[in-house]
PDB file of N, CA and C in Angstrom:
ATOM      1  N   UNK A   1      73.378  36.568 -65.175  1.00  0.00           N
ATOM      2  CA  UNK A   1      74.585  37.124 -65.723  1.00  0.00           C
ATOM      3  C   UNK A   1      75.256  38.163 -64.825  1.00  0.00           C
ATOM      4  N   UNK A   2      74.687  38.318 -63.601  1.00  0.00           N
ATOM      5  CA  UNK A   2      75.571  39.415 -63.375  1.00  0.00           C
ATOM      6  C   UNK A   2      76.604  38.984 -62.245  1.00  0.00           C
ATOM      7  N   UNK A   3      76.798  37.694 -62.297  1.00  0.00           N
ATOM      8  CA  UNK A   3      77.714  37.407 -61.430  1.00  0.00           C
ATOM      9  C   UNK A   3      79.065  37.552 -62.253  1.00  0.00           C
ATOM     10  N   UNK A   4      78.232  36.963 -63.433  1.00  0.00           N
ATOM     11  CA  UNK A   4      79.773  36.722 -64.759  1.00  0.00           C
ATOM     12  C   UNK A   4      80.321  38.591 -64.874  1.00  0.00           C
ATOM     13  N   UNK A   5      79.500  39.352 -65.051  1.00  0.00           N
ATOM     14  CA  UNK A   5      79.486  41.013 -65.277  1.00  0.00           C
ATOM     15  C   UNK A   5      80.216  41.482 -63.565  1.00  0.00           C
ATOM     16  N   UNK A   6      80.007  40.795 -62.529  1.00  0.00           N
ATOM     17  CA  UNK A   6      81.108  41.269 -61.535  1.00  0.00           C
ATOM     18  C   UNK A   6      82.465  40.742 -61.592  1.00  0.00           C
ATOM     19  N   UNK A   7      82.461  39.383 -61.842  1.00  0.00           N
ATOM     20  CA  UNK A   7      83.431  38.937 -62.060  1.00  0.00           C
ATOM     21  C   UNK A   7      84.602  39.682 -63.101  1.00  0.00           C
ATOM     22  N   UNK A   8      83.996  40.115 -63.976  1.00  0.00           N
ATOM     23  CA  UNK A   8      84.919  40.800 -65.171  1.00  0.00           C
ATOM     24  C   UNK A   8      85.412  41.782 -64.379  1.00  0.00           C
ATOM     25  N   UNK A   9      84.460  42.626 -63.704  1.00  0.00           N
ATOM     26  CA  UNK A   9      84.778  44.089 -62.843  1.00  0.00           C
ATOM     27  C   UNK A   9      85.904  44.149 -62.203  1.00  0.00           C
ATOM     28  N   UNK A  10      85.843  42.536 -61.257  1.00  0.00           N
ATOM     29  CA  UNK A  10      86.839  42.588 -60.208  1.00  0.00           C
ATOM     30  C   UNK A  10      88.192  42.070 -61.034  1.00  0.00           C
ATOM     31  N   UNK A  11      87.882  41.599 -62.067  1.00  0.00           N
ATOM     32  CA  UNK A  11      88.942  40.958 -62.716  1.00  0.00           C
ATOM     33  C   UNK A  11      89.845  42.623 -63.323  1.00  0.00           C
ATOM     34  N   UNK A  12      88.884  43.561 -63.910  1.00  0.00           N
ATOM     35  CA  UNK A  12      89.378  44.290 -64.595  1.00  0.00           C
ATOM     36  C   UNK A  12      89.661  45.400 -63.566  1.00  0.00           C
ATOM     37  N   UNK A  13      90.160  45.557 -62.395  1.00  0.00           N
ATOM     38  CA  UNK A  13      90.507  46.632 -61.450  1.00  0.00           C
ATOM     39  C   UNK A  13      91.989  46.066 -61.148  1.00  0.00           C
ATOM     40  N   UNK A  14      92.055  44.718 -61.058  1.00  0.00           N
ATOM     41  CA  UNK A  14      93.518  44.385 -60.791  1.00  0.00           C
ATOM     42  C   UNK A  14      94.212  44.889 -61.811  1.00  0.00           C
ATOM     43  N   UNK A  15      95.608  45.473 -61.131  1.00  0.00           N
ATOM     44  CA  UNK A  15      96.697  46.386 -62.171  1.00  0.00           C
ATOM     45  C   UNK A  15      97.127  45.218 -63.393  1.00  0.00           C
ATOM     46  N   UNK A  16      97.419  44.100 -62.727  1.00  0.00           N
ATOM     47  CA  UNK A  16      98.131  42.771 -63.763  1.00  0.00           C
ATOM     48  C   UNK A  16      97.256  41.613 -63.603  1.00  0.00           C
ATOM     49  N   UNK A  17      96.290  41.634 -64.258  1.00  0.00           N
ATOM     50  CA  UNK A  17      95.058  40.484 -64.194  1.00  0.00           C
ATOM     51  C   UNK A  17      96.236  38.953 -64.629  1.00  0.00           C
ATOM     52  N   UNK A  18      95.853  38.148 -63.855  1.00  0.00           N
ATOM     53  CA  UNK A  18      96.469  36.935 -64.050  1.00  0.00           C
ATOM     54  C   UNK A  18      95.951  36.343 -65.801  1.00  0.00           C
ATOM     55  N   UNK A  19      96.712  35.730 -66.349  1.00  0.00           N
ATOM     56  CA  UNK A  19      97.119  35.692 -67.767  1.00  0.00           C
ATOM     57  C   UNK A  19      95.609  34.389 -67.965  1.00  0.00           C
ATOM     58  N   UNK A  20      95.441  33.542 -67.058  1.00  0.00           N
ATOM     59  CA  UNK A  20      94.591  32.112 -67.395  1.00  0.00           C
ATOM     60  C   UNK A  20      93.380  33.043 -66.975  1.00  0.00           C
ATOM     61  N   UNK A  21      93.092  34.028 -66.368  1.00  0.00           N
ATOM     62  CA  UNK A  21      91.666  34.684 -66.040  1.00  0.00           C
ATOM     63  C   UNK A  21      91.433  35.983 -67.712  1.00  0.00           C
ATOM     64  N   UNK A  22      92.406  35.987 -67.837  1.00  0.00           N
ATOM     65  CA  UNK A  22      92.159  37.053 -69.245  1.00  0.00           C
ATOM     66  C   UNK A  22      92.119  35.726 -69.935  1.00  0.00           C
ATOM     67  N   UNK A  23      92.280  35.111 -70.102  1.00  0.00           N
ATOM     68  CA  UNK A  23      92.088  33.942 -71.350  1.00  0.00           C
ATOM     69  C   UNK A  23      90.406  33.435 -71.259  1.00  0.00           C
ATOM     70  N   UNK A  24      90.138  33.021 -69.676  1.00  0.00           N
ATOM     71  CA  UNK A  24      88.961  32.541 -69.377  1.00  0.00           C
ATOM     72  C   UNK A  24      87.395  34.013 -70.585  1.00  0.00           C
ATOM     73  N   UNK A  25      88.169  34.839 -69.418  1.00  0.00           N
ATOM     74  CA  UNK A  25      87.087  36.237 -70.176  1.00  0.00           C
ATOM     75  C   UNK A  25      87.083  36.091 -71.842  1.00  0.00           C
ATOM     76  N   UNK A  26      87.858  36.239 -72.362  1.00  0.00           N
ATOM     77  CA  UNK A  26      87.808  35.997 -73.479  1.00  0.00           C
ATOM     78  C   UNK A  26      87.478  35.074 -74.743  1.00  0.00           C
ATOM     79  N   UNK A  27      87.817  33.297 -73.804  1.00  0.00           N
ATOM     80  CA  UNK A  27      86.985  32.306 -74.309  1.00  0.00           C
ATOM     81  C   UNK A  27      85.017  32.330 -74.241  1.00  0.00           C
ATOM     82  N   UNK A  28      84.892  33.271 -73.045  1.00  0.00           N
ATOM     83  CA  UNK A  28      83.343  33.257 -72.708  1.00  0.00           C
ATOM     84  C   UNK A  28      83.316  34.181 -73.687  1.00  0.00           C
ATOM     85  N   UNK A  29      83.517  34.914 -73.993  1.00  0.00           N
ATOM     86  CA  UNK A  29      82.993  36.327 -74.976  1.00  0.00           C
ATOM     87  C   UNK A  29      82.827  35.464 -76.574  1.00  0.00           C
ATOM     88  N   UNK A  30      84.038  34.944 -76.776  1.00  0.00           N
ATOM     89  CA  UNK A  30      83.753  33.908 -78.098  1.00  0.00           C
ATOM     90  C   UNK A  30      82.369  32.973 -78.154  1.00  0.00           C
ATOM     91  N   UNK A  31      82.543  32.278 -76.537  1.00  0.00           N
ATOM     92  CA  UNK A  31      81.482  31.406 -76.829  1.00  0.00           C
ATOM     93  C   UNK A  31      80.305  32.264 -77.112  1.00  0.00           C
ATOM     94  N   UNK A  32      79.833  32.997 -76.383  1.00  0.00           N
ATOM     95  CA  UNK A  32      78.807  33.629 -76.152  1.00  0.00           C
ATOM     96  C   UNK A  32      78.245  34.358 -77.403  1.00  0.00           C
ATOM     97  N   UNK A  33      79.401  35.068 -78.232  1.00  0.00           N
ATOM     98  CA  UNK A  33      79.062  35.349 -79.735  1.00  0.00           C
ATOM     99  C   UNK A  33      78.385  34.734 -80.578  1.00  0.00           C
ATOM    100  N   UNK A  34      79.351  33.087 -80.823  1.00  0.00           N
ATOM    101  CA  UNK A  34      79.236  32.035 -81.567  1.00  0.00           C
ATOM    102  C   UNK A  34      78.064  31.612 -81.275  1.00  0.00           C
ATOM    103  N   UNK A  35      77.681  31.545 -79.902  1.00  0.00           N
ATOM    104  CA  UNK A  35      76.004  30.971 -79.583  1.00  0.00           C
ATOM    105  C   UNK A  35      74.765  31.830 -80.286  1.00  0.00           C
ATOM    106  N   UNK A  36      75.244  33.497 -80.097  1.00  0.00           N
ATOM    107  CA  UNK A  36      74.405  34.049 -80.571  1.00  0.00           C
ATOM    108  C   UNK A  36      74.402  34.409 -81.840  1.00  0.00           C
ATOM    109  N   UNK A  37      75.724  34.367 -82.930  1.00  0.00           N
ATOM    110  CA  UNK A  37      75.129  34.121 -84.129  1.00  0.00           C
ATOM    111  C   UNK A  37      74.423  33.075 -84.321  1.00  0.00           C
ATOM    112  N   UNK A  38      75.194  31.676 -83.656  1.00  0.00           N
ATOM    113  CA  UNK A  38      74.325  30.447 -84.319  1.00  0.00           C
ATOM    114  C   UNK A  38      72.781  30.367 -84.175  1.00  0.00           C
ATOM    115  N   UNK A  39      72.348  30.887 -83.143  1.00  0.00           N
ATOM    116  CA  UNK A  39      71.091  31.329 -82.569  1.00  0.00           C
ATOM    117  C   UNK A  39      70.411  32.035 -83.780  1.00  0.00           C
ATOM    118  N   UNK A  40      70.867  32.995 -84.799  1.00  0.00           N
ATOM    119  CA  UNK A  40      70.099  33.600 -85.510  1.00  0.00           C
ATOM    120  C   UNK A  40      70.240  32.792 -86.343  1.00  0.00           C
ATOM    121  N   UNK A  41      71.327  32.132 -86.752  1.00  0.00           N
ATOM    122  CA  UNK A  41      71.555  31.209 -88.180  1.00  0.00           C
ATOM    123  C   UNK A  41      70.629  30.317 -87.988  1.00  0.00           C
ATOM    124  N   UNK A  42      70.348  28.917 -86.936  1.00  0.00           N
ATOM    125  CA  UNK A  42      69.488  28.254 -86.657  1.00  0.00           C
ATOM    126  C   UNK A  42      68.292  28.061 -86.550  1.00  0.00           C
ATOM    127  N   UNK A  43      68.026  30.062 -86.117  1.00  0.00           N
ATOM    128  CA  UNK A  43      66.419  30.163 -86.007  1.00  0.00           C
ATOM    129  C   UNK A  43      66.298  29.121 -84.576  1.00  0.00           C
ATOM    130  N   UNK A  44      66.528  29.282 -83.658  1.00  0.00           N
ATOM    131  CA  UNK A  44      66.435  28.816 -82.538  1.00  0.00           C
ATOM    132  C   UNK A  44      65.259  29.649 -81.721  1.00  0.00           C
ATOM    133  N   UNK A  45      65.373  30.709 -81.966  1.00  0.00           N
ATOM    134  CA  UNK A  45      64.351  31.622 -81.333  1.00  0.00           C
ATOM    135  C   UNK A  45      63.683  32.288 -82.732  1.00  0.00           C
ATOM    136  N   UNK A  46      62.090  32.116 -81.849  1.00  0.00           N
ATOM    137  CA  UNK A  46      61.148  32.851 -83.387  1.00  0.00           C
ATOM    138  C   UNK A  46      61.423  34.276 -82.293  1.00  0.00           C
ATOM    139  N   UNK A  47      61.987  35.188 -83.457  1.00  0.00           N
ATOM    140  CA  UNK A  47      62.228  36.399 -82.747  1.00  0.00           C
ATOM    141  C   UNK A  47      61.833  37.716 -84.050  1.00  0.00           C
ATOM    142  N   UNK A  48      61.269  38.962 -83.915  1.00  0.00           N
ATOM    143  CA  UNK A  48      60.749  39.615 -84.830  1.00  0.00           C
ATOM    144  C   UNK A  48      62.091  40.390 -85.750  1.00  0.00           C
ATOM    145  N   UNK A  49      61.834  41.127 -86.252  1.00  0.00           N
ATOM    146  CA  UNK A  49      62.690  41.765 -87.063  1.00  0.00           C
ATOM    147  C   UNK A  49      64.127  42.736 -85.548  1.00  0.00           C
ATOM    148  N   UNK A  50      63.259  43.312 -85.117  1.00  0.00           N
ATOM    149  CA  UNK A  50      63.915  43.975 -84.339  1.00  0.00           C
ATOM    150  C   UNK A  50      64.655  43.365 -83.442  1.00  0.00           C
ATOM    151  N   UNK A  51      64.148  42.018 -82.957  1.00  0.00           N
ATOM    152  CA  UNK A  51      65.052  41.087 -82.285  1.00  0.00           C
ATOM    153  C   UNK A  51      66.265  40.841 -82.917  1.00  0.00           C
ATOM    154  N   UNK A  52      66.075  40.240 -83.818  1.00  0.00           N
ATOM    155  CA  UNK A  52      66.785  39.713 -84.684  1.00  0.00           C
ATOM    156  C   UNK A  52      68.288  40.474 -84.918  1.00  0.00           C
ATOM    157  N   UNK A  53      67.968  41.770 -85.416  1.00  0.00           N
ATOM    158  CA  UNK A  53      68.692  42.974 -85.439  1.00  0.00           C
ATOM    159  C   UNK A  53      69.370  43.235 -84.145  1.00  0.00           C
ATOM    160  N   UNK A  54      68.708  43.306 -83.160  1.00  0.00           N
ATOM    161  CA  UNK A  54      69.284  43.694 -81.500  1.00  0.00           C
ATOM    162  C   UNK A  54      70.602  42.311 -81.431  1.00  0.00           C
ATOM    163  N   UNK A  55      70.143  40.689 -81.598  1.00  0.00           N
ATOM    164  CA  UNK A  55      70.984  40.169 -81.026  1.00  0.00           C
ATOM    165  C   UNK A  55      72.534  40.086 -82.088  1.00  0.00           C
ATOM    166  N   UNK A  56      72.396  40.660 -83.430  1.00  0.00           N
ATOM    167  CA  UNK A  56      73.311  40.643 -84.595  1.00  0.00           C
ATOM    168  C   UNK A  56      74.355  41.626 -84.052  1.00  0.00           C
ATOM    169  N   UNK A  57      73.680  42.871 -83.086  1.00  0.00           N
ATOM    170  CA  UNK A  57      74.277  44.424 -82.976  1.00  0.00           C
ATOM    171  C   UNK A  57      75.350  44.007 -81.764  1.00  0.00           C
ATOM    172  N   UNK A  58      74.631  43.020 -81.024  1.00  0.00           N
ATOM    173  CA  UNK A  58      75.661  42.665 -79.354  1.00  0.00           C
ATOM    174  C   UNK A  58      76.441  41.450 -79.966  1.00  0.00           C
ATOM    175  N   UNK A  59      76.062  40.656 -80.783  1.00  0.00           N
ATOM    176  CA  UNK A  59      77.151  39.663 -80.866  1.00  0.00           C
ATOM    177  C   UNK A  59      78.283  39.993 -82.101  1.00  0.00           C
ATOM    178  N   UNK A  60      77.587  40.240 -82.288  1.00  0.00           N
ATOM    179  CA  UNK A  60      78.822  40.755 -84.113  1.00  0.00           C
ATOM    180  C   UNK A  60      80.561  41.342 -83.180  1.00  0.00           C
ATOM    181  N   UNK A  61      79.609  42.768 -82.710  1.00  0.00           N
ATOM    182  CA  UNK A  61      80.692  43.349 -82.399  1.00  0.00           C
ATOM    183  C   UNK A  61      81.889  42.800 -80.747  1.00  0.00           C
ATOM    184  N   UNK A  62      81.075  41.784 -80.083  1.00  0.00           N
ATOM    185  CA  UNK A  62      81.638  41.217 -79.008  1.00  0.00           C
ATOM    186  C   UNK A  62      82.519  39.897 -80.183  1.00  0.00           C
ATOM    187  N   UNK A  63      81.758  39.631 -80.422  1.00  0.00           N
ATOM    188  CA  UNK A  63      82.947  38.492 -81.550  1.00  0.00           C
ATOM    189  C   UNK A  63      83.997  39.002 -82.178  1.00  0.00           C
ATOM    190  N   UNK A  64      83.707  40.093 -82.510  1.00  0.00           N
ATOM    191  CA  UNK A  64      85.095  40.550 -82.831  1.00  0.00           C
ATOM    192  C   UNK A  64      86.078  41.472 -82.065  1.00  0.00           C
ATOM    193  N   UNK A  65      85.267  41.941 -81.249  1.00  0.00           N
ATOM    194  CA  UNK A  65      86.794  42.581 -79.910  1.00  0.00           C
ATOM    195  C   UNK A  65      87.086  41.122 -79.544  1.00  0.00           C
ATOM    196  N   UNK A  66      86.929  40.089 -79.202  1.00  0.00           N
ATOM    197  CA  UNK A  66      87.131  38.929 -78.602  1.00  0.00           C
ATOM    198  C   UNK A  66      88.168  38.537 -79.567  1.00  0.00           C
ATOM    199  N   UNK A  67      88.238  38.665 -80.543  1.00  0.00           N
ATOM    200  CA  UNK A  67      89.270  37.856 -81.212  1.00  0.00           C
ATOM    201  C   UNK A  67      90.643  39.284 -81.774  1.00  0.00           C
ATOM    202  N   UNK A  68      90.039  40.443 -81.417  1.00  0.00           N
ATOM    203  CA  UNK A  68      91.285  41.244 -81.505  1.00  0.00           C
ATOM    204  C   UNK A  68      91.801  41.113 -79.967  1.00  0.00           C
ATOM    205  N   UNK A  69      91.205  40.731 -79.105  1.00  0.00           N
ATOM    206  CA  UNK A  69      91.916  40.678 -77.898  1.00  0.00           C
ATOM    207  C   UNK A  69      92.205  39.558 -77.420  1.00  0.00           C
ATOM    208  N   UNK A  70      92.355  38.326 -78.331  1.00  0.00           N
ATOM    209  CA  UNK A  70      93.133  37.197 -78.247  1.00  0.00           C
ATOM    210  C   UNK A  70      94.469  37.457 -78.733  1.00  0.00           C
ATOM    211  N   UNK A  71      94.201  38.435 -79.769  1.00  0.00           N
ATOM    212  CA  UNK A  71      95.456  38.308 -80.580  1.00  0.00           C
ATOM    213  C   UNK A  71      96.332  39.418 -80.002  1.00  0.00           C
ATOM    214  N   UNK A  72      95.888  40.207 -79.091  1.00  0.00           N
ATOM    215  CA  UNK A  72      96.572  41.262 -78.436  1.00  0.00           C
ATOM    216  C   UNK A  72      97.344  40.793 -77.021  1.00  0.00           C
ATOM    217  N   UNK A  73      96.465  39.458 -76.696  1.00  0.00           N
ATOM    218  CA  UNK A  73      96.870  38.460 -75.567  1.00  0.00           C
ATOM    219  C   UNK A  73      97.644  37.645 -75.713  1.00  0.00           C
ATOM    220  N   UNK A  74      97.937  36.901 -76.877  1.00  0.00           N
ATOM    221  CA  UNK A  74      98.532  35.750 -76.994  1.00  0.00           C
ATOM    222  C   UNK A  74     100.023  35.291 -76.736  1.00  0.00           C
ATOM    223  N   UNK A  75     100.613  36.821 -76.918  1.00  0.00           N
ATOM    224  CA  UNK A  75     101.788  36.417 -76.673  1.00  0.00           C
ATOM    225  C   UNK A  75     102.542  36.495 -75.291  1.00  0.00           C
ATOM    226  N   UNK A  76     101.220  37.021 -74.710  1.00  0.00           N
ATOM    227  CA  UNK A  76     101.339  37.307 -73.055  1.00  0.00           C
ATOM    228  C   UNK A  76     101.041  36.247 -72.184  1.00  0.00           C
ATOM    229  N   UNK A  77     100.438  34.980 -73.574  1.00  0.00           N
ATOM    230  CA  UNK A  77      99.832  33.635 -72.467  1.00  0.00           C
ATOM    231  C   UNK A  77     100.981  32.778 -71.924  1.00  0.00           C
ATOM    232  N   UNK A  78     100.856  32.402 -70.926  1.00  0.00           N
ATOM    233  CA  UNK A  78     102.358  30.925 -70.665  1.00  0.00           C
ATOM    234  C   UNK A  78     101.750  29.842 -71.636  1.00  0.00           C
ATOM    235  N   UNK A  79     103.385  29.372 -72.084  1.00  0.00           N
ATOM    236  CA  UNK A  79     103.649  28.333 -73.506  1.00  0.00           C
ATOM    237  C   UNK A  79     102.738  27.222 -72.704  1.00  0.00           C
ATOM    238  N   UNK A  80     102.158  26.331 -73.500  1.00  0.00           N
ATOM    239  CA  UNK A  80     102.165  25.194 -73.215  1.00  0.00           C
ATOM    240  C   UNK A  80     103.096  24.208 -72.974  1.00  0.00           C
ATOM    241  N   UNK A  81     102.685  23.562 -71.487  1.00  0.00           N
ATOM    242  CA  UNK A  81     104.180  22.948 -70.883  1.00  0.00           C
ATOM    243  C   UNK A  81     104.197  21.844 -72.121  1.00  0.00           C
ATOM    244  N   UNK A  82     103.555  21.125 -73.128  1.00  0.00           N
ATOM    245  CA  UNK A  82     103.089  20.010 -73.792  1.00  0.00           C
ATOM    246  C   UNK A  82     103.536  20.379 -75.377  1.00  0.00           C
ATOM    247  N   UNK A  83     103.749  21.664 -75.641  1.00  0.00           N
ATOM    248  CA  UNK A  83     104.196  21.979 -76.961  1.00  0.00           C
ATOM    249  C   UNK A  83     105.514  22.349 -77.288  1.00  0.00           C
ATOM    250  N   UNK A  84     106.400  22.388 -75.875  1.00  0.00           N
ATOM    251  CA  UNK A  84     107.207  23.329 -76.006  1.00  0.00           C
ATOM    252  C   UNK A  84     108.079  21.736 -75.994  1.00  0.00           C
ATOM    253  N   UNK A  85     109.700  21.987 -76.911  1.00  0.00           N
ATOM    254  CA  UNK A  85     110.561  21.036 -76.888  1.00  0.00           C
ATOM    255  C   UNK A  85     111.999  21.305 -76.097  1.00  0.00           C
TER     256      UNK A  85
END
C-alpha cells in the first residue's frame, strides 16, 4: 500500500489535481470501504473482538468522507461525452 499512500501525496500537493485522478482516489476509498465492511459482514476473516472493532473504526469513517467527497466533486467532474444531448 504504500505506493497507493504516495500516489495520493503526490496527487494531493498539486495546486489543481486533474478532475479523472480525484475521481480515481475516491472510487479506491469506496472500494476499499465496501470490501472492508463486506469483510466483517461475511466473516471472511476469523478476527477477535478487537479486530473486528479496529477494521469497523477505518472503514466506516473512510466510506463516508468518500462519499461526502464525491458529492463535493461531482460537479467539478467533465459531463459525459455519451450523456450529454
Amino acid at each position: 500500500m504504500p505506493t497507493i499512500g504516495t500516489g495520493f501525496a503526490l496527487l494531493a500537493l498539486r495546486t489543481r489535481p486533474p478532475s479523472a485522478c480525484v475521481l480515481s482516489v475516491i472510487v479506491i476509498e469506496v472500494v476499499w470501504g465496501a470490501a472492508s465492511i463486506a469483510s466483517l459482514a461475511l466473516r471472511w476473516w476469523d478476527t477477535a473482538t478487537v479486530g473486528t472493532v479496529w477494521i469497523a473504526r477505518q472503514a466506516v469513517p473512510v466510506s463516508l468522507l468518500s462519499i461526502f467527497q464525491l458529492g463535493r466533486t461531482a460537479d467539478r467532474l467533465p459531463a459525459h461525452p455519451w450523456g450529454s444531448s
